[in-house]
N, C-alpha and C. Protein backbone atom coordinates (compact mmCIF):
# COMPACT_ATOMS: atom_id res chain seq x y z
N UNK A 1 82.97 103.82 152.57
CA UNK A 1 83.39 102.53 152.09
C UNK A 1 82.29 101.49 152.32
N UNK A 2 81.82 101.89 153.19
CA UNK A 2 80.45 100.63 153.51
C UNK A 2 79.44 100.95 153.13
N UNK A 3 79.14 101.78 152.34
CA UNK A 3 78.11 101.97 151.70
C UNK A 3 78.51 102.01 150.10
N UNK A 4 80.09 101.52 149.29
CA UNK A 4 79.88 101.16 148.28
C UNK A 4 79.86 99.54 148.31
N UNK A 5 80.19 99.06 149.24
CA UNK A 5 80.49 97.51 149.54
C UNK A 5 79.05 97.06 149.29
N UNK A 6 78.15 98.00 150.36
CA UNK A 6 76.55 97.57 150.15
C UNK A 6 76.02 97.80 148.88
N UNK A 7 76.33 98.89 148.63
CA UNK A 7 76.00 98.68 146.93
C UNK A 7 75.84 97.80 145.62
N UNK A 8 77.68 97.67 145.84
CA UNK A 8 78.05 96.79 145.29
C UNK A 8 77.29 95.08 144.78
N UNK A 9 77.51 95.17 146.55
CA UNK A 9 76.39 93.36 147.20
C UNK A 9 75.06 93.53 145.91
N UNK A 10 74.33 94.93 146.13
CA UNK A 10 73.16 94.90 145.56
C UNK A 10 72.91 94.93 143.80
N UNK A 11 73.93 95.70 143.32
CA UNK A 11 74.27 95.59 142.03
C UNK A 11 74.75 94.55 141.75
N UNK A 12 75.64 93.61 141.81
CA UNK A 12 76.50 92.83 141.56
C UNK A 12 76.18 91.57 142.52
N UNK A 13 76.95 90.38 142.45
CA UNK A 13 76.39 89.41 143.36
C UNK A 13 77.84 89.84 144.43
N UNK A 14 77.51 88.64 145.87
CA UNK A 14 78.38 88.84 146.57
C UNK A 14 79.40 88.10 146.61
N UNK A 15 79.65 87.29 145.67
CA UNK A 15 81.19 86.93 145.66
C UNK A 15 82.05 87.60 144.31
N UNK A 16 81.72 88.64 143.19
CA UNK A 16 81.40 89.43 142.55
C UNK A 16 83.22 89.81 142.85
N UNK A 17 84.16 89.85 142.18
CA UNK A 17 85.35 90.69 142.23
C UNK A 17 85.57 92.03 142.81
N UNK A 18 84.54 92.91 142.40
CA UNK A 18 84.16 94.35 142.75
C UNK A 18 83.75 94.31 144.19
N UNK A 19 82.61 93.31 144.43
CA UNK A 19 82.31 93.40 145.95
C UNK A 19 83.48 92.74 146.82
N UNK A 20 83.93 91.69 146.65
CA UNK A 20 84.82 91.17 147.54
C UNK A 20 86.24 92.39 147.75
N UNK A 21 86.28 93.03 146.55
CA UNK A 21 87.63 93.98 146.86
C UNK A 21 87.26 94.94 147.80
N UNK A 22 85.88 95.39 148.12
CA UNK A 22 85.33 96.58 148.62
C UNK A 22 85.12 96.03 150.07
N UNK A 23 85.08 95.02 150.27
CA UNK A 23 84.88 93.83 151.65
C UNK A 23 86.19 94.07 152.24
N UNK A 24 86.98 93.78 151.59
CA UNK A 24 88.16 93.46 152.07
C UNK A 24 89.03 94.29 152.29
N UNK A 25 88.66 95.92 151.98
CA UNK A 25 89.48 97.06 151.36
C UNK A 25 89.04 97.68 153.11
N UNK A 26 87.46 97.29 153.20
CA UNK A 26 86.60 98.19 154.27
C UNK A 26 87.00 97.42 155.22
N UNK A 27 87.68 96.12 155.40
CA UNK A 27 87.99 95.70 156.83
C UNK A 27 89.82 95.71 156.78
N UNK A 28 90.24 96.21 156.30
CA UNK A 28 91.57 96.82 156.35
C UNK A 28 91.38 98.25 156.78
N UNK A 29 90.97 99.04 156.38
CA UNK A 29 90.40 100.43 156.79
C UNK A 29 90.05 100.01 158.07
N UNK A 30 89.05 99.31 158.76
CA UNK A 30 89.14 99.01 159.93
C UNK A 30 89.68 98.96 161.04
N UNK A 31 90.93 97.76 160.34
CA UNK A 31 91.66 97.64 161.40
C UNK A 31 92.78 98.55 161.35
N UNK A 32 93.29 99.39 160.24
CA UNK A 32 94.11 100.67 160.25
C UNK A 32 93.30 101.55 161.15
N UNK A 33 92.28 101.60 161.79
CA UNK A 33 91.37 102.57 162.00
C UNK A 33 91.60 102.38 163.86
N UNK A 34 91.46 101.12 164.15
CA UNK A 34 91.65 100.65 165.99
C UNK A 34 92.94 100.42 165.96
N UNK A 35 93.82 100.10 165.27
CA UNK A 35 95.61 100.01 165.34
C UNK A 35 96.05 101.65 165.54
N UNK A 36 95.81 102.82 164.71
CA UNK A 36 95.97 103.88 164.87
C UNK A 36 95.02 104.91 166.27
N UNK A 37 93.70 104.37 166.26
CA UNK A 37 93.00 105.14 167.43
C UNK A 37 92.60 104.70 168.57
N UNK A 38 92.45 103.49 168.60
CA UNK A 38 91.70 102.76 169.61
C UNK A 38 92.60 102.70 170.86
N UNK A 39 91.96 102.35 171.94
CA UNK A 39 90.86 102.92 172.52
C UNK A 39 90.44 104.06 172.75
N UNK A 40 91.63 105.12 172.73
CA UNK A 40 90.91 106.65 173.03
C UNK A 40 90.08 107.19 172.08
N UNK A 41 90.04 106.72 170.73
CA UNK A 41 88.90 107.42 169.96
C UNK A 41 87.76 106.52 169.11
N UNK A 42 87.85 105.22 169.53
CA UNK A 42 86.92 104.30 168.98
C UNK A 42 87.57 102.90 169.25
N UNK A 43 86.47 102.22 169.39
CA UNK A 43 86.97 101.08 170.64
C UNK A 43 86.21 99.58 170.32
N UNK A 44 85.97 98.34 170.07
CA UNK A 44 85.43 97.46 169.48
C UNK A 44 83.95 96.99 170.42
N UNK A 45 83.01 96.93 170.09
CA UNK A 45 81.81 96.77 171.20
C UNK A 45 80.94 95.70 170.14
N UNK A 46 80.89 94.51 170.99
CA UNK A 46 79.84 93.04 170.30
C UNK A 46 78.85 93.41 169.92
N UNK A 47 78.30 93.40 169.06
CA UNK A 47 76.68 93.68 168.57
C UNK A 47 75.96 92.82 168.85
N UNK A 48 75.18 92.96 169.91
CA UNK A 48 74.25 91.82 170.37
C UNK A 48 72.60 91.89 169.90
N UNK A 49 72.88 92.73 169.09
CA UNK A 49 71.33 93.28 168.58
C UNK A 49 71.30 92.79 166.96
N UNK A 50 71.78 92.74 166.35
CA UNK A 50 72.44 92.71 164.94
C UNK A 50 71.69 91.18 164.39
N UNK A 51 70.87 91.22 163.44
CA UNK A 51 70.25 89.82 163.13
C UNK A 51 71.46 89.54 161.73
N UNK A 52 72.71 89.46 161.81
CA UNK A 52 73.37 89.34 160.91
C UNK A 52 73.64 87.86 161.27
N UNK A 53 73.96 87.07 159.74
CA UNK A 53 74.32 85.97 159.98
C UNK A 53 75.45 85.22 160.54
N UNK A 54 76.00 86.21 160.97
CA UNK A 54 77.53 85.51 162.52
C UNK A 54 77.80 86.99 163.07
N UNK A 55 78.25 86.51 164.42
CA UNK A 55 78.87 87.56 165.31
C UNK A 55 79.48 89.05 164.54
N UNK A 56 78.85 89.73 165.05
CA UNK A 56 79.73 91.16 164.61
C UNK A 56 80.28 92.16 165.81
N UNK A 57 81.38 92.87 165.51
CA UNK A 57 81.86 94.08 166.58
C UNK A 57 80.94 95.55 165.52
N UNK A 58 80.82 96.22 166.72
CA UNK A 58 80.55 97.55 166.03
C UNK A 58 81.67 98.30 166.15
N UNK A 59 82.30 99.11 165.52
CA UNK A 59 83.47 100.00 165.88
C UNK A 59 82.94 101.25 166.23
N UNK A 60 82.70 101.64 167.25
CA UNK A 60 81.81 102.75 168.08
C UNK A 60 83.19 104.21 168.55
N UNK A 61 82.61 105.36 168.04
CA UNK A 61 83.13 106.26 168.14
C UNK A 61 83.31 107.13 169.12
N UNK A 62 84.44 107.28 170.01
CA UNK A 62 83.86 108.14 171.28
C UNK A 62 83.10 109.20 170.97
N UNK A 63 83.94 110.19 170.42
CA UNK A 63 82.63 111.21 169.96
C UNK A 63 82.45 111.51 168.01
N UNK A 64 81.07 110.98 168.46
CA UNK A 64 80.88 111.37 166.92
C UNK A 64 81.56 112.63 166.03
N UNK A 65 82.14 111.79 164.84
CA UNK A 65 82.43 112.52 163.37
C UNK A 65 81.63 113.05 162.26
N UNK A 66 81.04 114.11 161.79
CA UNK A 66 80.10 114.78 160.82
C UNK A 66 78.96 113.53 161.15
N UNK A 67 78.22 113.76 162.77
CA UNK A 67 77.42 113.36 162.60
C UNK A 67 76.80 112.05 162.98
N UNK A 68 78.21 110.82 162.58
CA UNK A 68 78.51 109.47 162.47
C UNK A 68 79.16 109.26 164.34
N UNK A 69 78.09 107.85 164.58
CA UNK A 69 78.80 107.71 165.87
C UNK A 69 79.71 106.37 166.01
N UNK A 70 79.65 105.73 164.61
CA UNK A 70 80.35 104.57 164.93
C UNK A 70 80.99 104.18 163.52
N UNK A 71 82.40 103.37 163.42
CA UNK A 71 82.58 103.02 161.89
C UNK A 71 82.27 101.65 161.01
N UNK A 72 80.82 101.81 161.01
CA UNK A 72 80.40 100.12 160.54
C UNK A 72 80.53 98.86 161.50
N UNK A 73 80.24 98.01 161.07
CA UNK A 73 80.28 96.50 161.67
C UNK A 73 81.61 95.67 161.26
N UNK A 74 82.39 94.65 162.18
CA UNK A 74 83.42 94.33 161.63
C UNK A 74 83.02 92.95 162.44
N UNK A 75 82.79 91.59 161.36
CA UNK A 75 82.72 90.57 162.09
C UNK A 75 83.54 89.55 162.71
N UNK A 76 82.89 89.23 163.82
CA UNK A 76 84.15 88.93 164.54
C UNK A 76 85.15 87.96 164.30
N UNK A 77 84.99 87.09 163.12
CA UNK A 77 85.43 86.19 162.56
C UNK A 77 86.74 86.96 161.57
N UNK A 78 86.34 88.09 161.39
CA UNK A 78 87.78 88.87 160.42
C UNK A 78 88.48 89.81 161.23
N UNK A 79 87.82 90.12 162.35
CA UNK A 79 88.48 90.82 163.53
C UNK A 79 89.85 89.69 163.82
N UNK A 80 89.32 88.27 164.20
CA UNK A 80 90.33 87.33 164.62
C UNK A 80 91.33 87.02 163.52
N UNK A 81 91.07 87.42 162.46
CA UNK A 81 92.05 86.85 161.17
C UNK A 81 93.29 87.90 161.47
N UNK A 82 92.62 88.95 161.68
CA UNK A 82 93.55 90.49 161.61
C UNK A 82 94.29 90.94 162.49
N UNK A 83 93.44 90.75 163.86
CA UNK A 83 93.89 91.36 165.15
C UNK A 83 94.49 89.90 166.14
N UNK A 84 95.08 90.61 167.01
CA UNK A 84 95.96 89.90 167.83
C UNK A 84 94.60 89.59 168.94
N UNK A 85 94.97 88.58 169.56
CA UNK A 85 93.91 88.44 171.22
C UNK A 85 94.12 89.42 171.55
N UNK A 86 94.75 89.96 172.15
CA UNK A 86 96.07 91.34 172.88
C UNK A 86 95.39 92.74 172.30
N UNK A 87 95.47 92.49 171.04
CA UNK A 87 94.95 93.89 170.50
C UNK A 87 92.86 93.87 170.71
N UNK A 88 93.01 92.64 170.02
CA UNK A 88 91.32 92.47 170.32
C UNK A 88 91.06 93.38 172.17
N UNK A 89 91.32 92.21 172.53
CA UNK A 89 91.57 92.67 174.76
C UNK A 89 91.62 94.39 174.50
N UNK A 90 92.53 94.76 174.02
CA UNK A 90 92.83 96.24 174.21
C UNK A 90 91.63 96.99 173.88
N UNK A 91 91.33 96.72 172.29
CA UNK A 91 90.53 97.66 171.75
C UNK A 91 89.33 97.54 172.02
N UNK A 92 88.71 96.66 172.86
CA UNK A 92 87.44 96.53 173.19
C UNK A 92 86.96 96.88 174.45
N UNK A 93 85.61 96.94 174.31
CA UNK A 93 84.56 97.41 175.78
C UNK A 93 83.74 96.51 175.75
N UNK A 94 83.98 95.63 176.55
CA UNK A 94 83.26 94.07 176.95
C UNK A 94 82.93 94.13 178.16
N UNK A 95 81.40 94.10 178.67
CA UNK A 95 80.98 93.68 179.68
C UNK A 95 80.94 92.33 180.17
């Protein structure tokens, strides 16, 4: 999913119908993704490395899937739209 979203961005502009549905589709998948597994199988961790233009979580995988150790970036600004404080608190590994 995050690699048709990126696509998308690149074909198309980014406020683009196609891209925004693929935005919005991939951070629902998300949070279906830490509501169903988190913390025992992937858990929310701040990206402090990330030159993106606002805060992002990485969704980091305990143990890698075909390969993959984490499920994309989820910024933290749509994390808060979606998730509870409570659930945020839960699903994360914050030093």
């Amino acid at each position: 999913m995050n690699h048709a979203w990126k696509e998308a961005k690149e074909l198309f502009e980014t406020e683009s119908p196609l891209t925004k549905s693929l935005r919005d589709l991939k951070a629902r998948l998300q949070v279906r993704l830490l509501r169903k597994y988190a913390p025992q199988q992937v858990y929310l961790l701040e990206d402090r490395t990330s030159d993106a233009l606002e805060p992002l979580y990485g969704l980091s995988l305990v143990q890698p899937i075909a390969g993959h150790t984490d499920a994309a970036h989820l910024p933290i600004r749509v994390a808060q739209e979606h998730l509870s404080e409570e659930e945020i608190g839960r699903f994360g590994f914050f030093s």
